[in-house]
Protein backbone atom coordinates (compact mmCIF):
# COMPACT_ATOMS: atom_id res chain seq x y z
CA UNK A 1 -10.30 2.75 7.64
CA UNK A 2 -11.63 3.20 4.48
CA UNK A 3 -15.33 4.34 5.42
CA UNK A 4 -13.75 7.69 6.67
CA UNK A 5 -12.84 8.52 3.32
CA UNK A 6 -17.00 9.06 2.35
CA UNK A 7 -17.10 11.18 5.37
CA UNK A 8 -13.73 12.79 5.77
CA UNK A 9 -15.09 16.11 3.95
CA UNK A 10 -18.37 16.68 6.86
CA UNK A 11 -15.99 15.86 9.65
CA UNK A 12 -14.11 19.62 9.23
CA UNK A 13 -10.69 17.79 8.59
CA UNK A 14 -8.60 19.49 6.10
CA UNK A 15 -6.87 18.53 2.81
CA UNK A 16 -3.67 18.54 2.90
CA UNK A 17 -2.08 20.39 -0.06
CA UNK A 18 1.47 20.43 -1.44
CA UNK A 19 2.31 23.58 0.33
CA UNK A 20 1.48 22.82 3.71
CA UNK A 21 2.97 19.29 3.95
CA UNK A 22 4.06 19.91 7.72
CA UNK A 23 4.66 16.09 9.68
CA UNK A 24 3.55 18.05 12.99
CA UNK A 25 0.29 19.70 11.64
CA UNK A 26 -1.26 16.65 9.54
CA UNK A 27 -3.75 14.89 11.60
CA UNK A 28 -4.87 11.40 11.08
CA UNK A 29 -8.10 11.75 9.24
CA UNK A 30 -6.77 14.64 7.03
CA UNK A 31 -8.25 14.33 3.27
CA UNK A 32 -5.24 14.60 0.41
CA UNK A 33 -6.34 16.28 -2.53
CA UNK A 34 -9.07 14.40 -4.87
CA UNK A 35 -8.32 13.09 -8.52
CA UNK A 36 -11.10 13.10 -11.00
CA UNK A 37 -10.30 11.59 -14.41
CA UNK A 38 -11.88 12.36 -17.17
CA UNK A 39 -14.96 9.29 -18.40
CA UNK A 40 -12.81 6.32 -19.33
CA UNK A 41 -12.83 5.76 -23.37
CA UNK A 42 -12.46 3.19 -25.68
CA UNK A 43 -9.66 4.68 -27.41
CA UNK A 44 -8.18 4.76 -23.77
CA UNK A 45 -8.44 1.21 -23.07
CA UNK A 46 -7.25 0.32 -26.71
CA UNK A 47 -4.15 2.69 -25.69
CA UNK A 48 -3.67 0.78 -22.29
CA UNK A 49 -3.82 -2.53 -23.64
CA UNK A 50 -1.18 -1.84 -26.23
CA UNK A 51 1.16 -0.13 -23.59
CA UNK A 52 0.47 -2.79 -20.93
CA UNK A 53 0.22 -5.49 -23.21
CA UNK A 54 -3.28 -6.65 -21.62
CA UNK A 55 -5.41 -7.35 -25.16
CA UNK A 56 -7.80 -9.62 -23.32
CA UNK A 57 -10.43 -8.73 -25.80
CA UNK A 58 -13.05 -8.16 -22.65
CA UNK A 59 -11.70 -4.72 -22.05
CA UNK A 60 -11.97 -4.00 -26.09
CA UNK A 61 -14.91 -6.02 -27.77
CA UNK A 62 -18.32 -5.78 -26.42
CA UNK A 63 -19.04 -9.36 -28.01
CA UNK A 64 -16.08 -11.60 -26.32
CA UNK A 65 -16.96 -9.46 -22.81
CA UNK A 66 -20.56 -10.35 -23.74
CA UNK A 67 -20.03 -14.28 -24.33
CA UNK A 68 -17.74 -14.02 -20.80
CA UNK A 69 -21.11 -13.45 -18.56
CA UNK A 70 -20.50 -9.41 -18.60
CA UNK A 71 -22.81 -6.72 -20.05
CA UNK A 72 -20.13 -5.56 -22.42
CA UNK A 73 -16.47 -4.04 -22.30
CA UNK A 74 -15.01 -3.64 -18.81
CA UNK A 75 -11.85 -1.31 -18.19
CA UNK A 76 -8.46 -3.05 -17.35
CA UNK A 77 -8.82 -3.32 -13.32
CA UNK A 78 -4.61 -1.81 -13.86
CA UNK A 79 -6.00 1.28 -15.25
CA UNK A 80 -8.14 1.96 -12.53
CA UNK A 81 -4.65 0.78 -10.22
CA UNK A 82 -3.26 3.76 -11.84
CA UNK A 83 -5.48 6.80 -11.68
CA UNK A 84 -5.54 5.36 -7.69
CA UNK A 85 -1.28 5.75 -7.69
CA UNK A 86 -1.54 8.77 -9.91
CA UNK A 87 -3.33 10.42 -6.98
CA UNK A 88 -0.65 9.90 -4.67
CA UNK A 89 2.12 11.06 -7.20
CA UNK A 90 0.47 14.43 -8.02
CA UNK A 91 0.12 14.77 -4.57
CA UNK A 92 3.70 13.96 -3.44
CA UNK A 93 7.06 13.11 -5.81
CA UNK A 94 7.01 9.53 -7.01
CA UNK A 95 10.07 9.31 -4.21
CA UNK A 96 8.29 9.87 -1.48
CA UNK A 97 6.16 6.36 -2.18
CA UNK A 98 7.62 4.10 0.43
CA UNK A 99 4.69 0.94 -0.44
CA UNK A 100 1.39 1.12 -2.54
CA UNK A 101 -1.19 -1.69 -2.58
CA UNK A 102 -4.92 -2.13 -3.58
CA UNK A 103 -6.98 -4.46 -4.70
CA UNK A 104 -10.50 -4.88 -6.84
CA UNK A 105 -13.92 -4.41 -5.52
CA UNK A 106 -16.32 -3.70 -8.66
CA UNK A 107 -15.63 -2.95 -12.50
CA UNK A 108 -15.37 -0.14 -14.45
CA UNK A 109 -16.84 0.56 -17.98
CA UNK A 110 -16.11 2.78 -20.72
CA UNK A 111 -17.89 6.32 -19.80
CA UNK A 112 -17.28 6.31 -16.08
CA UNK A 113 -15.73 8.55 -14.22
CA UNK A 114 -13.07 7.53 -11.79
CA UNK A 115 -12.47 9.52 -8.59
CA UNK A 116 -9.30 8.68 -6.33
CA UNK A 117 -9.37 9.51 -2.54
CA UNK A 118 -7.38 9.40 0.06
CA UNK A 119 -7.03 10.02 4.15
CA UNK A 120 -4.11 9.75 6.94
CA UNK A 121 -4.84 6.59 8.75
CA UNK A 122 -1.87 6.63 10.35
CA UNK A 123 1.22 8.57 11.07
CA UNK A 124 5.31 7.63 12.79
CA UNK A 125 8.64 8.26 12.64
CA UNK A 126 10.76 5.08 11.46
CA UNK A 127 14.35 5.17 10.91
CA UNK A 128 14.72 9.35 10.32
CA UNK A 129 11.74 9.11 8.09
CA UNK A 130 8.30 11.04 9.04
CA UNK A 131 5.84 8.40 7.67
CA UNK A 132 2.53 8.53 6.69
CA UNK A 133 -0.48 5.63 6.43
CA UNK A 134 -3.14 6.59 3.77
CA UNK A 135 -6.28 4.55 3.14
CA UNK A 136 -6.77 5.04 -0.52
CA UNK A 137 -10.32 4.20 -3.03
CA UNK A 138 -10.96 4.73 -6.02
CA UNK A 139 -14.88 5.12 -7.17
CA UNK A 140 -16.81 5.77 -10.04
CA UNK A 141 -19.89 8.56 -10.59
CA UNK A 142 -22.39 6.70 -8.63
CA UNK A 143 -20.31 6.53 -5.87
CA UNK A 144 -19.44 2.37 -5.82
CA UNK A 145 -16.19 1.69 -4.67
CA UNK A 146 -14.15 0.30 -7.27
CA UNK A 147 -10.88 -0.28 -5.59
CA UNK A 148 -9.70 -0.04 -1.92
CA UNK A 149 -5.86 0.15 -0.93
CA UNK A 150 -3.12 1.41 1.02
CA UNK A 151 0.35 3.30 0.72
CA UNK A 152 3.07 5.00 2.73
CA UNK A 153 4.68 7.58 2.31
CA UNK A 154 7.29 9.80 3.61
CA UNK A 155 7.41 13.38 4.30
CA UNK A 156 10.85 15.03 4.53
């Protein structure tokens, strides 16, 4: 669930790091390790919207975002998708992704930093494969929950 993640820290589970990815010893409720990126730019979304091909000008000019109802530029809600994958990959090989899903809660804006989460939800053994269930978010500095989601992975 993905209210455990806020309080996964106090509860005295562990994180899980790369070198002690043991099936056995991972409990559900175990934290991975955090991703903080750096405050989102505008040179950063100009960059993302060229390489995804998104140039919706609400996520680059504060006047079109302003004449859509918002306060001014939001971030492309796919950039956000990605620092949440990105914490799973620097985590575990890219492999080792068996399914990754999420979807949008709040915006983001340029200056906001982005924190990526995750926490064992779930854990079985399916065909050979030691499996893991991770409830993933992704939040900004104040703490609002940008993006909730889900993945499995394996662990050989």
């Amino acid at each position: 669930m993905i209210c455990n993640l806020r309080k996964s820290v106090v509860d005295n589970t562990k994180i899980i790091m790369q070198n002690n990815l043991d099936f056995e010893t991972i409990k559900i409720g175990d934290s991975i390790p955090e991703l903080v990126k750096a405050p989102i730019t505008r040179t950063q979304l100009a960059l993302f919207a060229g390489a995804s091909g998104d140039h919706n000008p609400i996520h680059l000019d504060d006047a079109e975002a302003q004449a859509g109802g918002l306060s001014g530029v939001i971030a492309h809600g796919m950039l956000n998708m990605a620092f949440l994958a990105q914490v799973l990959t620097e985590w575990l090989p890219q492999t080792a992704v068996r399914s990754f899903k999420s979807r949008f809660t709040a915006m983001a804006y340029p200056g906001d930093i982005i924190t990526c989460k995750g926490v064992v939800s779930g854990k079985n053994n399916e065909s050979g494969e030691n499996l893991l269930e991770l409830d993933l978010l992704a939040e900004n500095q104040n703490g609002e929950v940008l993006l909730k989601g889900s993945a499995t992975v394996v662990l050989n």
